[in-house]
Protein backbone atom coordinates (compact mmCIF):
# COMPACT_ATOMS: atom_id res chain seq x y z
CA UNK A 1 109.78 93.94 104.37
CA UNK A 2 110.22 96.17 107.20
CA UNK A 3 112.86 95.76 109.82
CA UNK A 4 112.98 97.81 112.73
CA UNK A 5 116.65 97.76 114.21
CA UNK A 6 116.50 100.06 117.60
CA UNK A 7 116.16 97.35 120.64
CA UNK A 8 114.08 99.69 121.99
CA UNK A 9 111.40 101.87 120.48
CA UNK A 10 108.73 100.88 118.28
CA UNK A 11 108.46 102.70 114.77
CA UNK A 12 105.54 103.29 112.44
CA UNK A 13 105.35 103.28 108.60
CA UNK A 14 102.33 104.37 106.75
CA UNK A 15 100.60 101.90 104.56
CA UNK A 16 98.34 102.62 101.52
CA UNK A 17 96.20 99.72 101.55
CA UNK A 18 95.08 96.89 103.27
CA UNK A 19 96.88 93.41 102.60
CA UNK A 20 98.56 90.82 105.35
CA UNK A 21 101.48 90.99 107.98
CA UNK A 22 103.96 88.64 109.38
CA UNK A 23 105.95 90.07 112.59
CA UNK A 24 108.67 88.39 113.60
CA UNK A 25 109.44 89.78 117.07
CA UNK A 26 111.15 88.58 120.84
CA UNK A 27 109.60 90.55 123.88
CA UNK A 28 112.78 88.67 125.29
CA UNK A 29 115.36 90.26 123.16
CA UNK A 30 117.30 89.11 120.30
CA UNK A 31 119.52 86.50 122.03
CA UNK A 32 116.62 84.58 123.11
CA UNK A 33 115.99 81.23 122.25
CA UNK A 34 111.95 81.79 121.04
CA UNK A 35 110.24 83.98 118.31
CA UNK A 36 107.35 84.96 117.73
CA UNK A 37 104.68 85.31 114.83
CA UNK A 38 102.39 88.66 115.53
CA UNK A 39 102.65 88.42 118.87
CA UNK A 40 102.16 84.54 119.51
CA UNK A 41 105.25 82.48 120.13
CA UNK A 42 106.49 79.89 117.17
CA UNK A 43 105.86 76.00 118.59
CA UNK A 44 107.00 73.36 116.59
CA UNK A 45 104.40 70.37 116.42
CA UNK A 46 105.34 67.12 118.04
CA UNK A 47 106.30 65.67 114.74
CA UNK A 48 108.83 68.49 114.73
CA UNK A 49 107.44 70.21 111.80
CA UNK A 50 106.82 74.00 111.81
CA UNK A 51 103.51 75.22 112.25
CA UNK A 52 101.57 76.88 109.59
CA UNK A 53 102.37 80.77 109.70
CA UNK A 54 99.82 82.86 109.39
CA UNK A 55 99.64 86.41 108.69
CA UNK A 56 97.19 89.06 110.03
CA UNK A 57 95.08 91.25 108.17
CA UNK A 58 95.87 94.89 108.40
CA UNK A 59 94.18 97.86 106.80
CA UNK A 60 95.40 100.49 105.34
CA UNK A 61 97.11 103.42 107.63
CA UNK A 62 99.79 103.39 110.84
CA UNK A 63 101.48 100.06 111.05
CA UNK A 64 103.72 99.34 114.37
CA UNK A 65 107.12 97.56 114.27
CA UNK A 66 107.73 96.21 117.32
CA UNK A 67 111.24 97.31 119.08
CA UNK A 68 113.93 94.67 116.91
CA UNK A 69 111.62 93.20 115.00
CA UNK A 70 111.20 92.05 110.91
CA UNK A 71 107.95 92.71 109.94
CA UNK A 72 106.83 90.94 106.16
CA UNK A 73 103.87 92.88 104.87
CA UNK A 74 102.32 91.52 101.31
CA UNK A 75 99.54 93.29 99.56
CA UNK A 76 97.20 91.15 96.73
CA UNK A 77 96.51 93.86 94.66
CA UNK A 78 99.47 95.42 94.37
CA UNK A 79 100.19 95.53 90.76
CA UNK A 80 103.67 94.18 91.37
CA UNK A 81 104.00 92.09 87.51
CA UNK A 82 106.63 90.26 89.07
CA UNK A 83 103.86 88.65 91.15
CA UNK A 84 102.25 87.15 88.58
C-alpha cells in the first residue's frame, strides 16, 4: 500500500516487478462525495451492490500516485510466505 498524502502533487515510487494496482483517487478532492478506481469513478449497480474492482496491470519501473490518493499494489510472485 502506498498512500500519497500532499493534496497536491503527484509522487512516484519505483517498483521491481510487474504485478496489479488499485488507485483509489478524487480529481474532486477528498471531501467529495465519489471515488474512483484507476481513474474510473466507483458506481454501485442498481441492485445496490458494489461493482467488481478491478486492478490494472503495471510493469515493473515508475509508478504515479495521484495527488491524495491510496494506491494498493499486489505482486503474484512475490515470495511473501504469508501469501500462501
Amino acid at each position: 500500500m502506498a498512500v500519497n498524502t500532499d493534496r497536491r502533487v503527484s509522487r512516484d515510487v519505483i517498483v521491481t516487478r510487474g504485478g496489479e494496482r488499485h488507485t483509489l483517487s478524487s480529481p474532486k478532492g477528498l471531501l467529495a462525495h465519489s471515488v474512483e478506481l484507476n481513474g474510473k469513478e466507483i458506481v454501485l449497480r442498481k441492485d445496490a451492490a458494489v461493482p467488481v474492482l478491478r486492478g490494472v496491470r503495471t510493469q515493473a519501473g515508475r509508478v504515479v500516485l495521484p495527488a491524495a490518493s491510496v494506491t494498493f499494489l499486489s505482486f503474484t510472485d512475490a515470495g511473501n510466505a504469508n501469501c500462501r
